[in-house]
C-alpha atoms as a PDB file:
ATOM      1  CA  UNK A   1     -19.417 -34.758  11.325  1.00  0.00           C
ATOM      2  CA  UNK A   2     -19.461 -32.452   7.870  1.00  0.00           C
ATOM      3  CA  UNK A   3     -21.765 -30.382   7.283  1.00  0.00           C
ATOM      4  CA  UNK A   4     -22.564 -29.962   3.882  1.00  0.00           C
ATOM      5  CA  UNK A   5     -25.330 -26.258   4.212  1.00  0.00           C
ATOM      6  CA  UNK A   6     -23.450 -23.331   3.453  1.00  0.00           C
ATOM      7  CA  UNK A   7     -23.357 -21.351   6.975  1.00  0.00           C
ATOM      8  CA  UNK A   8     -22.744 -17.934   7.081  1.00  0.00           C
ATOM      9  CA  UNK A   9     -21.039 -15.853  10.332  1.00  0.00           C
ATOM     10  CA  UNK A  10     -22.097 -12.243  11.308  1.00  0.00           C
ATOM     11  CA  UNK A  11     -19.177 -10.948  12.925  1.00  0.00           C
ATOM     12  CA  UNK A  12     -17.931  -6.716  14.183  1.00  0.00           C
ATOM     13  CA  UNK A  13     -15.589  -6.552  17.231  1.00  0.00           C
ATOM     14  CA  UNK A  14     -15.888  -9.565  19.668  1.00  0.00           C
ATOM     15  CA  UNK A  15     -13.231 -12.020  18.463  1.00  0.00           C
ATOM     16  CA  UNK A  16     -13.380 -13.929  21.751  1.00  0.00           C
ATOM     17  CA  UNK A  17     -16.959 -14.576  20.988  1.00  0.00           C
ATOM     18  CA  UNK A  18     -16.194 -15.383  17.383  1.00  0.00           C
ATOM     19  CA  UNK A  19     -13.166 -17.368  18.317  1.00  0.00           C
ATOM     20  CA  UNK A  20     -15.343 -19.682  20.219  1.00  0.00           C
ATOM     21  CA  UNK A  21     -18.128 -20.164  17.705  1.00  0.00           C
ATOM     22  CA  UNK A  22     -15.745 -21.006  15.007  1.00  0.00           C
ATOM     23  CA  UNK A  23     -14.118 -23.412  17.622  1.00  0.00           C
ATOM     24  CA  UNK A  24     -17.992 -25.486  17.250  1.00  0.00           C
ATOM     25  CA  UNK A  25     -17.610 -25.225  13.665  1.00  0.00           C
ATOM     26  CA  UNK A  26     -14.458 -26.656  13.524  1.00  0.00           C
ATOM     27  CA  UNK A  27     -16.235 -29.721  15.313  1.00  0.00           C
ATOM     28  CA  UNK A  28     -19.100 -29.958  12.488  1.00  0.00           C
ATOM     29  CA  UNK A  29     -16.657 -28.717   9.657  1.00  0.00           C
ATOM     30  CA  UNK A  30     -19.075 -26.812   7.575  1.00  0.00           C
ATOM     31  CA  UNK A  31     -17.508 -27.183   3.590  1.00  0.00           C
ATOM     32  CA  UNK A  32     -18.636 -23.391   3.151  1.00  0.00           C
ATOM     33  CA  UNK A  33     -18.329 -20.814   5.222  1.00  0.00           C
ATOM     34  CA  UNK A  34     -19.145 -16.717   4.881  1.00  0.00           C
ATOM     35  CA  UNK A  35     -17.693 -14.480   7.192  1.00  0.00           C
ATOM     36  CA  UNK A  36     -19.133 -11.161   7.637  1.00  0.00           C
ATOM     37  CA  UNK A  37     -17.185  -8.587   9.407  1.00  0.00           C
ATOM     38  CA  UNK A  38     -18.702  -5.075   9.790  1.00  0.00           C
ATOM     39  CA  UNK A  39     -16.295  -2.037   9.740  1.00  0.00           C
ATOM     40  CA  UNK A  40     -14.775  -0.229  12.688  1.00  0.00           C
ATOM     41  CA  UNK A  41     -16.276   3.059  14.077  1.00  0.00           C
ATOM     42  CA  UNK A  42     -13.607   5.228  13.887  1.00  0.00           C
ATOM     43  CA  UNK A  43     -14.472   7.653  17.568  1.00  0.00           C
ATOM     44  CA  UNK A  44     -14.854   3.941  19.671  1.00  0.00           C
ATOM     45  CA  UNK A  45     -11.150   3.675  20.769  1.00  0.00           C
ATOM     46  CA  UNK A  46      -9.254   0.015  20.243  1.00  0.00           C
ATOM     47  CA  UNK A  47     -12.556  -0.670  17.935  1.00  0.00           C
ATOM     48  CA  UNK A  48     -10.268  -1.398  15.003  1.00  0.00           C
ATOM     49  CA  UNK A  49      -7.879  -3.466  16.370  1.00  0.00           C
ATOM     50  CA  UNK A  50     -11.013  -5.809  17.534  1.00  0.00           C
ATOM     51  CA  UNK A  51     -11.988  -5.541  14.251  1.00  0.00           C
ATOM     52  CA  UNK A  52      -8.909  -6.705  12.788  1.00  0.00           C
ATOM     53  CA  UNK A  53      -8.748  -9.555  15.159  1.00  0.00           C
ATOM     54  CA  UNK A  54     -12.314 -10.822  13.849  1.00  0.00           C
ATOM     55  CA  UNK A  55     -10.931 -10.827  10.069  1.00  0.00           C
ATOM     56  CA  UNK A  56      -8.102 -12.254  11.506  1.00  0.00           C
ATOM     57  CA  UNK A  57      -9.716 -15.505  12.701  1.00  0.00           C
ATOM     58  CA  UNK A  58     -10.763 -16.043   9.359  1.00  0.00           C
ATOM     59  CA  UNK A  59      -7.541 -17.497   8.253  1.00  0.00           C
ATOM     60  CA  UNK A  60      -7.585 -19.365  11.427  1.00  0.00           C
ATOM     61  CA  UNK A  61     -10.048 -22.361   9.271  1.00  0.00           C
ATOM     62  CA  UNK A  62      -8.081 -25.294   9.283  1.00  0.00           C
ATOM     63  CA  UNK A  63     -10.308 -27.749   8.073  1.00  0.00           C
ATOM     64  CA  UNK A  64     -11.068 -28.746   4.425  1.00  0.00           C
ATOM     65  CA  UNK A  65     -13.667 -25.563   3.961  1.00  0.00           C
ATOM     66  CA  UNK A  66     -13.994 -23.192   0.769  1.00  0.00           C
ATOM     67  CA  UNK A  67     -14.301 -19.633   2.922  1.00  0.00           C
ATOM     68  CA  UNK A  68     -15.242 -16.450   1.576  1.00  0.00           C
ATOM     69  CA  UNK A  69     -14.871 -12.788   3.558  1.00  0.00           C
ATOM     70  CA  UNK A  70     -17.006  -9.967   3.117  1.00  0.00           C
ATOM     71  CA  UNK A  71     -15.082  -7.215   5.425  1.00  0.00           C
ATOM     72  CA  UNK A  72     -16.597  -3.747   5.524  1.00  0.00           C
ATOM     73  CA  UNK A  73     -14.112  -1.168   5.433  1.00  0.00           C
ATOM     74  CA  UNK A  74     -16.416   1.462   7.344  1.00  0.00           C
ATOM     75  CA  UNK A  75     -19.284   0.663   9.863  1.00  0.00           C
ATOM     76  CA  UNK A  76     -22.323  -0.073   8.604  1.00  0.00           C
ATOM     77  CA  UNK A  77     -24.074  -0.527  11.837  1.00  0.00           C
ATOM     78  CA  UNK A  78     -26.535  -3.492  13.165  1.00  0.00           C
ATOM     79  CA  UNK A  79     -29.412  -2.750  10.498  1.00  0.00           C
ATOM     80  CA  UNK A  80     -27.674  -2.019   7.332  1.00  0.00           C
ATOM     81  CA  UNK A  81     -24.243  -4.519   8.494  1.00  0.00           C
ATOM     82  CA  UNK A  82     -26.099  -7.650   9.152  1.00  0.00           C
ATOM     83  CA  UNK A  83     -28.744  -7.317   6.517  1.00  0.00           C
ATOM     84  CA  UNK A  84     -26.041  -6.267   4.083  1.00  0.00           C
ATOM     85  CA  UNK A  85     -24.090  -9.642   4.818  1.00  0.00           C
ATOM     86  CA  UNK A  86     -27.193 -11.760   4.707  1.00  0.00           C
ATOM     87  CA  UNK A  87     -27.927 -10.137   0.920  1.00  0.00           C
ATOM     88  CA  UNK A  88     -24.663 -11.492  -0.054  1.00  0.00           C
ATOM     89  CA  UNK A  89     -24.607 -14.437   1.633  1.00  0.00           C
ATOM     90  CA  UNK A  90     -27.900 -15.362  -0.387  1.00  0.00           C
ATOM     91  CA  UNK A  91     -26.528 -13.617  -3.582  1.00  0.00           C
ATOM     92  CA  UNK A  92     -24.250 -16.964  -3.701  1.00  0.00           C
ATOM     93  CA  UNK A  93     -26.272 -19.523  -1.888  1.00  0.00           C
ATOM     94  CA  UNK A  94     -29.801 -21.015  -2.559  1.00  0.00           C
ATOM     95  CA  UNK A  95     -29.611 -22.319   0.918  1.00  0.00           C
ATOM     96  CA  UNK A  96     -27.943 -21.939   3.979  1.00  0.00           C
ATOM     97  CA  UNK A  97     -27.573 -21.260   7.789  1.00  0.00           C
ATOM     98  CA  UNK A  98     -26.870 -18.095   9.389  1.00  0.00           C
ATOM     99  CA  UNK A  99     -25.530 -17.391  12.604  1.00  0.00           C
ATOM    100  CA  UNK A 100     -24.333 -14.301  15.216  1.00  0.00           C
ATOM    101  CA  UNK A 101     -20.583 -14.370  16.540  1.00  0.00           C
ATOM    102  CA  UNK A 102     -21.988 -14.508  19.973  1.00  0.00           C
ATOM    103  CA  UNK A 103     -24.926 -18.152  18.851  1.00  0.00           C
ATOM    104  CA  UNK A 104     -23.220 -21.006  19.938  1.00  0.00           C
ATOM    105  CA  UNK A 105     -25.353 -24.327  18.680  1.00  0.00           C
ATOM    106  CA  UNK A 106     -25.475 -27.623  19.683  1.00  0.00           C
ATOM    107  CA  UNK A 107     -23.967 -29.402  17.161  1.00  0.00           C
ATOM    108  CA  UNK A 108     -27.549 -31.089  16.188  1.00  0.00           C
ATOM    109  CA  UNK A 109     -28.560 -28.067  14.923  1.00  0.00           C
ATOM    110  CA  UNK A 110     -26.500 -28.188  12.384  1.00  0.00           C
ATOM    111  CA  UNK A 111     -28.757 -31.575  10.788  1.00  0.00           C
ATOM    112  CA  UNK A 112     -32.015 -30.038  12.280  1.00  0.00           C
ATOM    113  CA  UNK A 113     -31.283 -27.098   9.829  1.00  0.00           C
ATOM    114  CA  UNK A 114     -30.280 -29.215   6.810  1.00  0.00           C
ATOM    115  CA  UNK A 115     -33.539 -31.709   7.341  1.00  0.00           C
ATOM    116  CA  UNK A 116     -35.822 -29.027   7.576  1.00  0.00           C
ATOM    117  CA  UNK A 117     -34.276 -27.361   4.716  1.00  0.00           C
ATOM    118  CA  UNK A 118     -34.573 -30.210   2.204  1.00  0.00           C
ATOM    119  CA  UNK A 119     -37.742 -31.495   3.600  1.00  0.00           C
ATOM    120  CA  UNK A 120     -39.847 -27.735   3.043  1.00  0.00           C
ATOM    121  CA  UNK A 121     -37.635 -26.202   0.649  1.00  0.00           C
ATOM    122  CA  UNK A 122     -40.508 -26.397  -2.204  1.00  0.00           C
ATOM    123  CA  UNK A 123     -43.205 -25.403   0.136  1.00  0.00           C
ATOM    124  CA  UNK A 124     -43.689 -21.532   0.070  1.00  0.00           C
ATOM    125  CA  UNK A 125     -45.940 -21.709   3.464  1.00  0.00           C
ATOM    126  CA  UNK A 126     -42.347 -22.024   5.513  1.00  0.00           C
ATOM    127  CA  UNK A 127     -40.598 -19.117   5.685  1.00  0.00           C
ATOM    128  CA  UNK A 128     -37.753 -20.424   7.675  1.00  0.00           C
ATOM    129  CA  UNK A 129     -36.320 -22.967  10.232  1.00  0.00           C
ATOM    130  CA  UNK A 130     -35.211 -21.416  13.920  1.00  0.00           C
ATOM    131  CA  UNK A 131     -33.153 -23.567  16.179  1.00  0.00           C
ATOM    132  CA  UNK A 132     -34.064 -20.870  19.174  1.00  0.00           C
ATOM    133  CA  UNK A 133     -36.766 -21.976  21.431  1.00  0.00           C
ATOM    134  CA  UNK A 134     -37.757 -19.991  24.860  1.00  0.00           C
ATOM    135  CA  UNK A 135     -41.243 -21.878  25.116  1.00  0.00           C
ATOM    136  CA  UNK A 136     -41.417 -24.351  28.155  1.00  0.00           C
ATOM    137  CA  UNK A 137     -42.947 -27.607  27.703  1.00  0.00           C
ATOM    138  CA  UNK A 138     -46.113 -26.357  29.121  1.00  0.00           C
ATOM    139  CA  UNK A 139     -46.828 -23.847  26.695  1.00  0.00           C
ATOM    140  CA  UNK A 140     -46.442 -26.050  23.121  1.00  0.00           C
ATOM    141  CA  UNK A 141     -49.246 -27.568  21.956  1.00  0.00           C
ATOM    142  CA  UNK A 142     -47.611 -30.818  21.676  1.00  0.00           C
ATOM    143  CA  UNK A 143     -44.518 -31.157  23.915  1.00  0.00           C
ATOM    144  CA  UNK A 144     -43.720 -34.679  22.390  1.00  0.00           C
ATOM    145  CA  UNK A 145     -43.259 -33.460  18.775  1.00  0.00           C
ATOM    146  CA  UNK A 146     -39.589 -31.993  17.509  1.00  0.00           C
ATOM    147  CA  UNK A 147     -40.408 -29.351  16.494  1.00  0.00           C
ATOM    148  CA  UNK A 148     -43.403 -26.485  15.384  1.00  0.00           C
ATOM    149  CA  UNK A 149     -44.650 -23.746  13.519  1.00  0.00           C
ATOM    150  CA  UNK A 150     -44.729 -19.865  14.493  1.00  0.00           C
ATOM    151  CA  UNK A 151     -45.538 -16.744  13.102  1.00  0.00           C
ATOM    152  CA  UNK A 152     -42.304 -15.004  14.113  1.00  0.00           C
ATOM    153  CA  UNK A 153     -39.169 -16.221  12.736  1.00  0.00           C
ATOM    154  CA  UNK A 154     -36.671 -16.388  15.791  1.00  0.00           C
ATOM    155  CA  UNK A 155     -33.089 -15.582  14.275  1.00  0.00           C
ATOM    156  CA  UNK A 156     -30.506 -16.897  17.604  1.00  0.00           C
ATOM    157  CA  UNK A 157     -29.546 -19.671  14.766  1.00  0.00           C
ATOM    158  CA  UNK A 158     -31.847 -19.893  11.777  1.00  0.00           C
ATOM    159  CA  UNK A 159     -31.823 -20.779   8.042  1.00  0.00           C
ATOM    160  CA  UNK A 160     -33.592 -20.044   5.034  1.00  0.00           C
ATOM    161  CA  UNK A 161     -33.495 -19.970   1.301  1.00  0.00           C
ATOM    162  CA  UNK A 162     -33.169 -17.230  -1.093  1.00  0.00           C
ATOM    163  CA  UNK A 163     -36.414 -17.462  -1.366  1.00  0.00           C
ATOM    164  CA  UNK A 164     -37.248 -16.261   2.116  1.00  0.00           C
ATOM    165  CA  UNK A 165     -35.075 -13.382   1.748  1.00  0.00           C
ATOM    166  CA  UNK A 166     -36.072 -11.717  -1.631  1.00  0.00           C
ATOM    167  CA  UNK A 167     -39.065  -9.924  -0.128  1.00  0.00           C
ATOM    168  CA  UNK A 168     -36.712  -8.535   3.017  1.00  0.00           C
ATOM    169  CA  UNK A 169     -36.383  -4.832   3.014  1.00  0.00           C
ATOM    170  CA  UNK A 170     -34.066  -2.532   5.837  1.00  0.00           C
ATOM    171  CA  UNK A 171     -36.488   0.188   4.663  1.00  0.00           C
ATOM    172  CA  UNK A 172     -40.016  -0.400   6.591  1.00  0.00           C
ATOM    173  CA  UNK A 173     -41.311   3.039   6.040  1.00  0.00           C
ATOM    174  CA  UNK A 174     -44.332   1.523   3.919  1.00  0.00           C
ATOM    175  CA  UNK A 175     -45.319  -1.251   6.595  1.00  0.00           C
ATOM    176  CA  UNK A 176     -48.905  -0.305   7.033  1.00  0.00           C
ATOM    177  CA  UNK A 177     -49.220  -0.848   3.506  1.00  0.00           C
ATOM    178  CA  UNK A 178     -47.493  -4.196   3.813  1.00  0.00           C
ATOM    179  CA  UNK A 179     -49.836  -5.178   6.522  1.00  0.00           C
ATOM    180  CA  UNK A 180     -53.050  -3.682   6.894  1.00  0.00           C
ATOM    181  CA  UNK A 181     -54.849  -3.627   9.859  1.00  0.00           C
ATOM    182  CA  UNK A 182     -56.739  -7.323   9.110  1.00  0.00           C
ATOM    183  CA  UNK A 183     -53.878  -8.904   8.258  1.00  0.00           C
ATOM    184  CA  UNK A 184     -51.742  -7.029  11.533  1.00  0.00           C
ATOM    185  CA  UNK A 185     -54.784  -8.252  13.947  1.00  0.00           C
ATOM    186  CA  UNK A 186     -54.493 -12.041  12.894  1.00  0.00           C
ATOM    187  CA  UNK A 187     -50.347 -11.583  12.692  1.00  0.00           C
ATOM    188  CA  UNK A 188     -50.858 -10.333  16.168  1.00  0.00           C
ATOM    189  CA  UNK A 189     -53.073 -13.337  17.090  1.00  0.00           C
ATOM    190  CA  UNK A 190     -56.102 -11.633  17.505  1.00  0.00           C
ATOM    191  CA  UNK A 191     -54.546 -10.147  20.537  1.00  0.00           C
ATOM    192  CA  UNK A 192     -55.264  -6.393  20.898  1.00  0.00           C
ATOM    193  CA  UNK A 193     -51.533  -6.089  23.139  1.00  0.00           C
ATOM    194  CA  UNK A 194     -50.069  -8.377  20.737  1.00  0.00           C
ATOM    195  CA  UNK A 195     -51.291  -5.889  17.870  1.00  0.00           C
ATOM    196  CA  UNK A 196     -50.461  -2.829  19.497  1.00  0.00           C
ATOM    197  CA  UNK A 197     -46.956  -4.165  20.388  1.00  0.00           C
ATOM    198  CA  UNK A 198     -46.164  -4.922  16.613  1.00  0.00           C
ATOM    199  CA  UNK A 199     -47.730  -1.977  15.302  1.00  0.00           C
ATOM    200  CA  UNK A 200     -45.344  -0.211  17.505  1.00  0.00           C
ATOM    201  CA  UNK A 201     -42.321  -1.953  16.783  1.00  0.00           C
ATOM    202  CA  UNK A 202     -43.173  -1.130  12.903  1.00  0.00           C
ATOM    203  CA  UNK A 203     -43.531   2.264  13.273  1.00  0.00           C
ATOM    204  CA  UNK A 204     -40.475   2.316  15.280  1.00  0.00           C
ATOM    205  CA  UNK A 205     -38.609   0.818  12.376  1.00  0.00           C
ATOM    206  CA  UNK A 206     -39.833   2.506   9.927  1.00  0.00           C
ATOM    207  CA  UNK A 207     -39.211   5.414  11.218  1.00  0.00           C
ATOM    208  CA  UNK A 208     -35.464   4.866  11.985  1.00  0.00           C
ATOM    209  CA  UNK A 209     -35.536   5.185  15.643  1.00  0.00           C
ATOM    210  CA  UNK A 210     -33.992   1.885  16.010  1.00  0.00           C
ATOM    211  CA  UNK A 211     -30.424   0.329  14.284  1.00  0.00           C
ATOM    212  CA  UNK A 212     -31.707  -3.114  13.576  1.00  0.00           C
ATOM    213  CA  UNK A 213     -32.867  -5.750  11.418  1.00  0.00           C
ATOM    214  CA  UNK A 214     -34.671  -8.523  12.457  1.00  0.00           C
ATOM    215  CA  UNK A 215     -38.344  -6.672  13.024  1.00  0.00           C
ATOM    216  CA  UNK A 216     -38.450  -6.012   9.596  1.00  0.00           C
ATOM    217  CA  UNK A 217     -37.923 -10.250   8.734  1.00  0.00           C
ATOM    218  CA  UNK A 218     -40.752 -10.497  11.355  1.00  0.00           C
ATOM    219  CA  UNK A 219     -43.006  -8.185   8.773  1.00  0.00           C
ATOM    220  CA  UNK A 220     -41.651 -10.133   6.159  1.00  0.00           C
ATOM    221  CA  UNK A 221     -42.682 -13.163   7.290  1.00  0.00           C
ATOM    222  CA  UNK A 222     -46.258 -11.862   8.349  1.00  0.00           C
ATOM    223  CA  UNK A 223     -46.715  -9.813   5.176  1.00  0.00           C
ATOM    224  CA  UNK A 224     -46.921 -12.875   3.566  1.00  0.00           C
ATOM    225  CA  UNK A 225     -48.539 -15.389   5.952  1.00  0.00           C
ATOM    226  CA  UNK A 226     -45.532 -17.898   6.167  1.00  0.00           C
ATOM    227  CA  UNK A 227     -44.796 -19.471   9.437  1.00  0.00           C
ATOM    228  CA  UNK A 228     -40.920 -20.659  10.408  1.00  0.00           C
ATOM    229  CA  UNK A 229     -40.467 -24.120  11.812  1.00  0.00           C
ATOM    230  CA  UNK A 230     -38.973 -23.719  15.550  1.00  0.00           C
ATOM    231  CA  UNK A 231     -37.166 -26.706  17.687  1.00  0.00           C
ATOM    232  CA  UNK A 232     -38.853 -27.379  20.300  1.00  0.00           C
ATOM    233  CA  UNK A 233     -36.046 -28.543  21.798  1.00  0.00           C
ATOM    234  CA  UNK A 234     -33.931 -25.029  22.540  1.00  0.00           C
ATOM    235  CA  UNK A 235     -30.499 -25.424  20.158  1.00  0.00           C
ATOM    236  CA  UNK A 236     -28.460 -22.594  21.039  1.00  0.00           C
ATOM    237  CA  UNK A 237     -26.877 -20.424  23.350  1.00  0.00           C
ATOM    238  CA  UNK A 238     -26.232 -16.518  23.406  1.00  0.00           C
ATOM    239  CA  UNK A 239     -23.495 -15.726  25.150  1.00  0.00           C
ATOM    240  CA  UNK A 240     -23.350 -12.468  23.612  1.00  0.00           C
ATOM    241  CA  UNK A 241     -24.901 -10.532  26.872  1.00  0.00           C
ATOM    242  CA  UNK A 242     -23.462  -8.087  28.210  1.00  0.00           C
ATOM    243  CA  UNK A 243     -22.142  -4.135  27.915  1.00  0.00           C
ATOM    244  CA  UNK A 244     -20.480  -5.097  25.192  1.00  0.00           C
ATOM    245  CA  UNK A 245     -23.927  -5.894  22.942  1.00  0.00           C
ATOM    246  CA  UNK A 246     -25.435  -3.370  21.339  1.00  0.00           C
ATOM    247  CA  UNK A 247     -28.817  -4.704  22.070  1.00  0.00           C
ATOM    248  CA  UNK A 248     -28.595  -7.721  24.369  1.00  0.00           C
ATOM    249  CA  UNK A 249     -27.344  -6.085  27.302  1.00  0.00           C
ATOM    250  CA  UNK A 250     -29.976  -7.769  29.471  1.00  0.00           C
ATOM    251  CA  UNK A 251     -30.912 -11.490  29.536  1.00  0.00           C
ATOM    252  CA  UNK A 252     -33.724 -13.437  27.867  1.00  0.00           C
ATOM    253  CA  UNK A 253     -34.560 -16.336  29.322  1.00  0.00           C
ATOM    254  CA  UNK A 254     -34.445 -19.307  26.829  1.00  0.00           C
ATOM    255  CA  UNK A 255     -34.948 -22.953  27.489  1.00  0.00           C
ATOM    256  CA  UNK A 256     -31.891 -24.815  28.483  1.00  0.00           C
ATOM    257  CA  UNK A 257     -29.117 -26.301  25.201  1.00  0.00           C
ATOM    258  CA  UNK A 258     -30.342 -29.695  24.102  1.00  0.00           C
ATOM    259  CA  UNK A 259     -29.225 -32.201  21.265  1.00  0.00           C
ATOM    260  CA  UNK A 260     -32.714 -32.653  19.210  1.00  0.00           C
ATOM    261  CA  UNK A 261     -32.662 -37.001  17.988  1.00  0.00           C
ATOM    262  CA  UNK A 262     -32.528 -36.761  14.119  1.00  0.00           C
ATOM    263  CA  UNK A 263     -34.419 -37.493  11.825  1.00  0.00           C
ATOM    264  CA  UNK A 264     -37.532 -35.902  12.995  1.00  0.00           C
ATOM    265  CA  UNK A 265     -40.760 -36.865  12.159  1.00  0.00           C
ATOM    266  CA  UNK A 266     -42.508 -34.761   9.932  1.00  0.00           C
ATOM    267  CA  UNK A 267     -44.835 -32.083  11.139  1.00  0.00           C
ATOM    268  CA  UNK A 268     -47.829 -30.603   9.693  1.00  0.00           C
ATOM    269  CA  UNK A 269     -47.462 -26.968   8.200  1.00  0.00           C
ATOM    270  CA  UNK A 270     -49.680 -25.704  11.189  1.00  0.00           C
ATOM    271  CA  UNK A 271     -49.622 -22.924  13.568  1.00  0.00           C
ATOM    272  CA  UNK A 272     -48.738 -23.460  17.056  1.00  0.00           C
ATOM    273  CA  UNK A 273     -51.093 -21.082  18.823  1.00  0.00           C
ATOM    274  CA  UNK A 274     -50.791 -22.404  21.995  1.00  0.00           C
ATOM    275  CA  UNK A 275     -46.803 -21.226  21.691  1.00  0.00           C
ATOM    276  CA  UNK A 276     -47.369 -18.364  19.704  1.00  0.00           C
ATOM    277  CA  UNK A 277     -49.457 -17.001  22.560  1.00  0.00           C
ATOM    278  CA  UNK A 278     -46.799 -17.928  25.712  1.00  0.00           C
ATOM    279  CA  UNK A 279     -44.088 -16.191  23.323  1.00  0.00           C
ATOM    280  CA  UNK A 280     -46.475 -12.938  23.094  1.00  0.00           C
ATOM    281  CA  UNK A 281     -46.851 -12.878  26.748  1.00  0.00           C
ATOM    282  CA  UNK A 282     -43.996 -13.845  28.194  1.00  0.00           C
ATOM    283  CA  UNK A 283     -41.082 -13.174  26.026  1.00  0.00           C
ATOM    284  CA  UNK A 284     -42.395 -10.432  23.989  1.00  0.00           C
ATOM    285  CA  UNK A 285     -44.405  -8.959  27.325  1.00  0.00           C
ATOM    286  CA  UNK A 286     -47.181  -7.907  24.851  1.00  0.00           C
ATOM    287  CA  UNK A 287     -49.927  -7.988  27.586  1.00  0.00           C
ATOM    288  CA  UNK A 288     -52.010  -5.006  28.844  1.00  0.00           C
ATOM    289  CA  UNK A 289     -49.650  -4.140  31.472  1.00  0.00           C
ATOM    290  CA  UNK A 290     -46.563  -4.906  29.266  1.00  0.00           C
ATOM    291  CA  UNK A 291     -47.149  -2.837  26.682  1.00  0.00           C
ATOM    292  CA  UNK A 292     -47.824   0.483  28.540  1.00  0.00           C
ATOM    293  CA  UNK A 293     -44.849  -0.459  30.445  1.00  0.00           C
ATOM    294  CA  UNK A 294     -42.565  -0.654  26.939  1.00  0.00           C
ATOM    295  CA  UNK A 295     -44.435   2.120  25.841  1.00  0.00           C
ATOM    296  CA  UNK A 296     -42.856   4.363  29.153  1.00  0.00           C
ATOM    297  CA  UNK A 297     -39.542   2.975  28.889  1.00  0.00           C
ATOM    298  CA  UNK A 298     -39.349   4.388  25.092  1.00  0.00           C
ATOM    299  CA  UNK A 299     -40.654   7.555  26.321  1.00  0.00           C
ATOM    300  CA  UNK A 300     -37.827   7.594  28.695  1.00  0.00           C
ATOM    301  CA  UNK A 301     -35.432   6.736  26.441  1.00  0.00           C
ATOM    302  CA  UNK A 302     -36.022   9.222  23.636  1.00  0.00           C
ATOM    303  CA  UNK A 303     -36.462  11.784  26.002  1.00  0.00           C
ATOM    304  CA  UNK A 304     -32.870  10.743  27.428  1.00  0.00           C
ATOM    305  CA  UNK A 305     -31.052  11.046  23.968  1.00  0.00           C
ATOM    306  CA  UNK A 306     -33.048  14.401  23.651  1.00  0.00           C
ATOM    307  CA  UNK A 307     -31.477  15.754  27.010  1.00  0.00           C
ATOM    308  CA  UNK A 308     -27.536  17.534  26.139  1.00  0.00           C
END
């Protein structure tokens, strides 16, 4: 197949996950590949012989491919390891695609990516391009077309361009300045759950309470009023689940792993509300009995780590 977009891997300590990804890339055959490995934390026993195994698999590439490793020596953790990795991976790439050890894609989304990429890579209204879908047919706008626009950038398989990434910052401590409250309530939808949920995840971040880094590419992408291009055809699989994720540990219900029929037609840069609004309620559960529920499980949960 050959894929000519640089693609990036986010790896820590699942090599049987990784091994299997890299096993789909070997059936594209990327000519660049990044490989992020975060470093081992030193109390988690057997944690560094994972580890090892994931930088390991690197040298496992046996197809004509220019690879480059970025392995961190100490853990760095979900926020600062992933966003890290991405900051280099754009530090040598205008362009590219970026995926977790445990996103397998249909191999289409490999040209979905590369399409979209050429096709709005002047136009500063698309943030990115998301090959994750969990909207059903009955909650797009337009079912028939390939693919649409939404105001949250879903990263199970995405790609951007530097330019998407220059504005990113771990550090969200400023986000009510980033997004005032007129810009948060049409971010949100108009929705006053929808508003309250992301308000609440901000805060959160900002305040540290959580090891991530995808919430603050959401405010990113809202701050400045850019929408990502989404597949309406779902792309990937996560088959990351499990005790052994550090935030997946539950399911999330996607739409089932599709080949999307290239080349697409060409979409105008315009909001699916429609989706936007199914997402909000039903993946997001930002409704007015989902949100106090969220709000009670947090409770709970700080109050657990509180506890000796």
């Amino acid at each position: 197949m050959g894929v000519s977009e640089p693609v990036l891997v986010i790896a820590f300590n699942r090599p049987d996950l990784l091994a299997v990804l890299l096993q789909r890339l070997r059936e594209v055959e990327p000519s660049r590949l990044f490989i992020a490995v975060d470093g081992p934390r030193q109390e988690r026993a057997g944690e560094a012989e994972r580890v090892q195994a994931c930088r390991e698999l690197a040298e496992t590439v046996d197809w004509d491919c220019e690879v480059r490793t970025l392995f961190q020596e100490s853990n760095l953790g979900c926020g600062r390891g992933v966003s890290t990795a991405i900051s280099w991976f754009f530090e040598n790439v205008e362009r590219g695609i970026i995926l977790e050890d445990d996103i397998i894609p249909d191999p289409s989304f490999f040209g979905f990516c590369s399409e979209l990429l050429d096709r709005y890579e002047d136009d500063d209204r698309v943030f990115a391009v998301s090959g994750c879908n969990y909207v059903p047919a009955e909650g797009l706008s337009d079912p028939g077309a390939p693919y649409r626009f939404s105001r949250v950038p879903h990263i199970w398989g995405w790609a951007g361009w530097r330019r998407t990434w220059e504005g990113y910052r771990l550090d969200i401590s400023d986000w009510r300045d980033r997004l005032p409250t007129g810009r948060l309530w049409e971010s949100a939808g108009r929705s006053l759950p929808g508003m309250v949920f992301w308000a609440g995840m901000f805060r959160t971040l900002g305040r540290g309470e959580i090891d991530t880094w995808d919430g603050q590419l959401v405010l990113s992408a809202m701050e400045g009023g850019r929408l990502t291009a989404t597949s309406n055809v779902n792309l990937v699989e996560n088959v990351g689940f499990g005790t052994g994720a550090t935030h997946t540990v539950e399911g999330m219900d996607v739409q089932p792993v599709a080949a999307i029929a290239l080349p697409t037609s060409r979409m105008p840069v315009r909001l699916d509300e429609r989706a936007d609004a199914w997402t909000r309620r039903h993946h997001f559960h930002a409704t007015a009995t989902g949100v106090p529920a969220m709000m009670v499980k947090y409770l709970r949960q700080r109050l657990n780590r509180r506890r000796p």
